[in-house]
N, C-alpha and C. Protein backbone atom coordinates (compact mmCIF):
# COMPACT_ATOMS: atom_id res chain seq x y z
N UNK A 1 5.53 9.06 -10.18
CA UNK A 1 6.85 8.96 -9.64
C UNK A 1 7.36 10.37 -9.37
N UNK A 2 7.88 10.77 -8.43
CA UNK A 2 8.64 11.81 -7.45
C UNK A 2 10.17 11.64 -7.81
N UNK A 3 10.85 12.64 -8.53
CA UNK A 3 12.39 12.54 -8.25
C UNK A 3 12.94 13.40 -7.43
N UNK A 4 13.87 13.25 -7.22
CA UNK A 4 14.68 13.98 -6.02
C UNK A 4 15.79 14.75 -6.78
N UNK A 5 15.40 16.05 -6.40
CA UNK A 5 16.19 17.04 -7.12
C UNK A 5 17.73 17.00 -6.91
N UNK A 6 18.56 16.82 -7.50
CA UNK A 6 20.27 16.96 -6.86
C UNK A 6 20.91 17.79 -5.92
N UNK A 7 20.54 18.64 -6.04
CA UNK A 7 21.06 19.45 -5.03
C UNK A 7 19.99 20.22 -3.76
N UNK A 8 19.68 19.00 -3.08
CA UNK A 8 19.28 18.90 -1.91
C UNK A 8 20.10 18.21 -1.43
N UNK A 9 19.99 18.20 -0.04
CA UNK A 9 21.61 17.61 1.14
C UNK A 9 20.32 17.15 2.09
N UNK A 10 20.16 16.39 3.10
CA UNK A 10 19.50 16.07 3.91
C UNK A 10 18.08 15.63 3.51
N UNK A 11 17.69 15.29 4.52
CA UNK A 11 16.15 14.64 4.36
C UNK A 11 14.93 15.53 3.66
N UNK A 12 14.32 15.24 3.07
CA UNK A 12 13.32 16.04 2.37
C UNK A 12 12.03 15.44 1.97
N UNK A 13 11.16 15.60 2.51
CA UNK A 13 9.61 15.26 1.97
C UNK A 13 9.34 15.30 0.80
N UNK A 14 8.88 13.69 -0.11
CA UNK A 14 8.80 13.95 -1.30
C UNK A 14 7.26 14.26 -1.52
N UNK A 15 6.77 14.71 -2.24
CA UNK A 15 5.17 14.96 -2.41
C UNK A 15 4.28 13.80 -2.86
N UNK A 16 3.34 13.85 -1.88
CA UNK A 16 2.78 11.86 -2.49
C UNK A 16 2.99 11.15 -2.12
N UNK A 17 4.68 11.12 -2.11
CA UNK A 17 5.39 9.15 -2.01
C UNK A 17 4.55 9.09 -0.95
N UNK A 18 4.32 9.55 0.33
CA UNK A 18 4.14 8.91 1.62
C UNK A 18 3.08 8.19 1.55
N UNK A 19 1.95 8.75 0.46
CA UNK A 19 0.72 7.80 0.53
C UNK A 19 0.68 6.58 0.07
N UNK A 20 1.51 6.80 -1.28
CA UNK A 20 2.08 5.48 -2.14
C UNK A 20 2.34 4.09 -1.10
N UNK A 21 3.88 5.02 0.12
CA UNK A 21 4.28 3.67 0.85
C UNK A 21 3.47 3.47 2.11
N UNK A 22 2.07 4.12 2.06
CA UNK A 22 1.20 3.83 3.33
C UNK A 22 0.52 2.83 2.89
N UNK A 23 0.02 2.85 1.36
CA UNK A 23 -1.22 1.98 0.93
C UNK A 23 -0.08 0.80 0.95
N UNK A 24 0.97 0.81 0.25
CA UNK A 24 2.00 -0.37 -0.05
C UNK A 24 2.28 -0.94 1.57
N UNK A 25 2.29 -0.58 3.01
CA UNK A 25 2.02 -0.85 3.95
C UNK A 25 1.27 -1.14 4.80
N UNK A 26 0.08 -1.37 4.02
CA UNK A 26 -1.38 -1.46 4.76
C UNK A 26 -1.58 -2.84 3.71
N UNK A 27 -1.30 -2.99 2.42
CA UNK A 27 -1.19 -3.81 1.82
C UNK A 27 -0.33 -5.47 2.22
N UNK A 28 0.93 -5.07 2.89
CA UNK A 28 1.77 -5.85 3.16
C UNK A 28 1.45 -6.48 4.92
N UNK A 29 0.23 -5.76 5.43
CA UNK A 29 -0.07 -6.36 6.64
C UNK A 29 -0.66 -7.66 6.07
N UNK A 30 -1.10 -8.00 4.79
CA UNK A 30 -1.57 -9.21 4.55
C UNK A 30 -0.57 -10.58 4.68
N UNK A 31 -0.45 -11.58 4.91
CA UNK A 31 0.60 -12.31 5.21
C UNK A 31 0.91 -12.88 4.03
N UNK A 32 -0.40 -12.94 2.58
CA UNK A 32 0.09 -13.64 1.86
C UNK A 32 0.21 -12.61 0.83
N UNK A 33 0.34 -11.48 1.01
CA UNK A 33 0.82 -9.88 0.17
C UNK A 33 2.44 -10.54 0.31
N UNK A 34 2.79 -10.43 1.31
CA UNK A 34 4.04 -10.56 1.80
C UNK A 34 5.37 -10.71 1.18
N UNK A 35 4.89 -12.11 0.56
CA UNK A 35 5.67 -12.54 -0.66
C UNK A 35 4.83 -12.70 -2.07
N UNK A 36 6.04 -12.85 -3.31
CA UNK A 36 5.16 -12.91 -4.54
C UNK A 36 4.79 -14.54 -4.80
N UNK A 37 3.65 -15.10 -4.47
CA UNK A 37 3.50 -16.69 -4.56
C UNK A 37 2.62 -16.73 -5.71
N UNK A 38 1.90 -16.04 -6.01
CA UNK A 38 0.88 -16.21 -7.30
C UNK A 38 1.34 -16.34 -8.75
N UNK A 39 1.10 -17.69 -8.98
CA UNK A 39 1.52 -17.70 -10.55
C UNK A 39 1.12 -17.12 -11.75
N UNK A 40 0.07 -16.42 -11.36
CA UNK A 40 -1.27 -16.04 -12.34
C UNK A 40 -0.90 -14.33 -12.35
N UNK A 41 -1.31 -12.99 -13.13
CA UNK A 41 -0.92 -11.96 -12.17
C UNK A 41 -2.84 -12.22 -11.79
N UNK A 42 -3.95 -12.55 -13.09
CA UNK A 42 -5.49 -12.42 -12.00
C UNK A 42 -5.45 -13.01 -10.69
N UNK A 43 -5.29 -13.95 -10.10
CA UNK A 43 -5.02 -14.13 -8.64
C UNK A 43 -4.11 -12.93 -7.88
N UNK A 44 -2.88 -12.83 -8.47
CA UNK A 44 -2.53 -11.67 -7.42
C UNK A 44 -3.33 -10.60 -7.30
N UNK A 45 -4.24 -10.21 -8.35
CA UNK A 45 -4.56 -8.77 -8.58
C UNK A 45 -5.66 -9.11 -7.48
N UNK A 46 -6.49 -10.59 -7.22
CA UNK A 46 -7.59 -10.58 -6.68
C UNK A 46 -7.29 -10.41 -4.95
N UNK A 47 -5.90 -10.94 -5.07
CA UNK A 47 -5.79 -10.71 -3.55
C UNK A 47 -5.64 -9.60 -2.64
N UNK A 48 -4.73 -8.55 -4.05
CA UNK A 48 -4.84 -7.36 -3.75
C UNK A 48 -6.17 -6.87 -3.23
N UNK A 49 -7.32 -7.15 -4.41
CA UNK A 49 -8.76 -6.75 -4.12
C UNK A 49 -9.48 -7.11 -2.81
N UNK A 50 -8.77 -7.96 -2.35
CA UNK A 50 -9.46 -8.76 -1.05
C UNK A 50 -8.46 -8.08 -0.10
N UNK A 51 -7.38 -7.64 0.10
CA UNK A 51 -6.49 -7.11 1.00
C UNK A 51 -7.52 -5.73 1.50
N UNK A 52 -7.52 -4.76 0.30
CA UNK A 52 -8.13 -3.93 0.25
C UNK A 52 -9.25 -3.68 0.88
N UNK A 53 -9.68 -4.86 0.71
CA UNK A 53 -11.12 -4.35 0.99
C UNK A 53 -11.17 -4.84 2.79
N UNK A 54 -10.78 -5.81 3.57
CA UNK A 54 -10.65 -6.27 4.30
C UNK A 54 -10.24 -4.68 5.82
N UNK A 55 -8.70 -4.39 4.55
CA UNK A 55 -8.60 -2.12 5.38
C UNK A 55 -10.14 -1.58 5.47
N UNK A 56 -10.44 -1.68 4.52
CA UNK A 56 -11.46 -0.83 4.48
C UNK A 56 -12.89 -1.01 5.16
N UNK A 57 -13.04 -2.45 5.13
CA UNK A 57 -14.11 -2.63 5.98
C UNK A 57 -14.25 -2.86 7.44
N UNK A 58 -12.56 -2.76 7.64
CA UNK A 58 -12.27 -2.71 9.29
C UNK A 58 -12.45 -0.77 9.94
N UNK A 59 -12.27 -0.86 8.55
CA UNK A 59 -12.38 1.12 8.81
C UNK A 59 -13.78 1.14 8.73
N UNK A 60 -15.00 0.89 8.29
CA UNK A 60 -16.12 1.44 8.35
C UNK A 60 -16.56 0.98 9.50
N UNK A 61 -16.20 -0.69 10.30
CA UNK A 61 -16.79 -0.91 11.29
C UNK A 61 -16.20 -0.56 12.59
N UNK A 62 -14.99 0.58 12.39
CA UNK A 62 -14.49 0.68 13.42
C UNK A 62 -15.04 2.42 13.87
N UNK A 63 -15.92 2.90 12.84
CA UNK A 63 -16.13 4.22 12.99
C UNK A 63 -17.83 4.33 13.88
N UNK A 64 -18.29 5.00 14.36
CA UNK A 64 -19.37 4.88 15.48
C UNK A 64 -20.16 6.22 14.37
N UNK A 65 -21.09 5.86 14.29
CA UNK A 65 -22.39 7.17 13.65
C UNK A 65 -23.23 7.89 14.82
């Protein structure tokens, strides 16, 4: 976690956060990320695992060797 110092005035780059709310946005392209429906947290955690991996394997097949 990143706090924000007080006496800054205007917009300011926090260090990190941005990656935090990229993965948390690459995450939420899932439709059923979206909302919290899982009663279990092992099901949510698995969907996470399947979200994940779904980025990632669109990224390896989208890269040319």
């Amino acid at each position: 976690m990143v706090k924000r110092s007080d006496d800054t005035t205007g917009f300011v780059v926090l260090p990190k956060r941005w990656l935090v709310e990229r993965t948390f946005a690459w995450l939420m392209r899932s439709r059923r990320l979206a909302r919290d429906y899982e009663a279990r947290t092992d099901t949510a955690e698995a969907m996470i695992w399947w979200s994940m991996t779904m980025v990632m394997s669109r990224r390896l097949a989208r890269r040319r060797c």
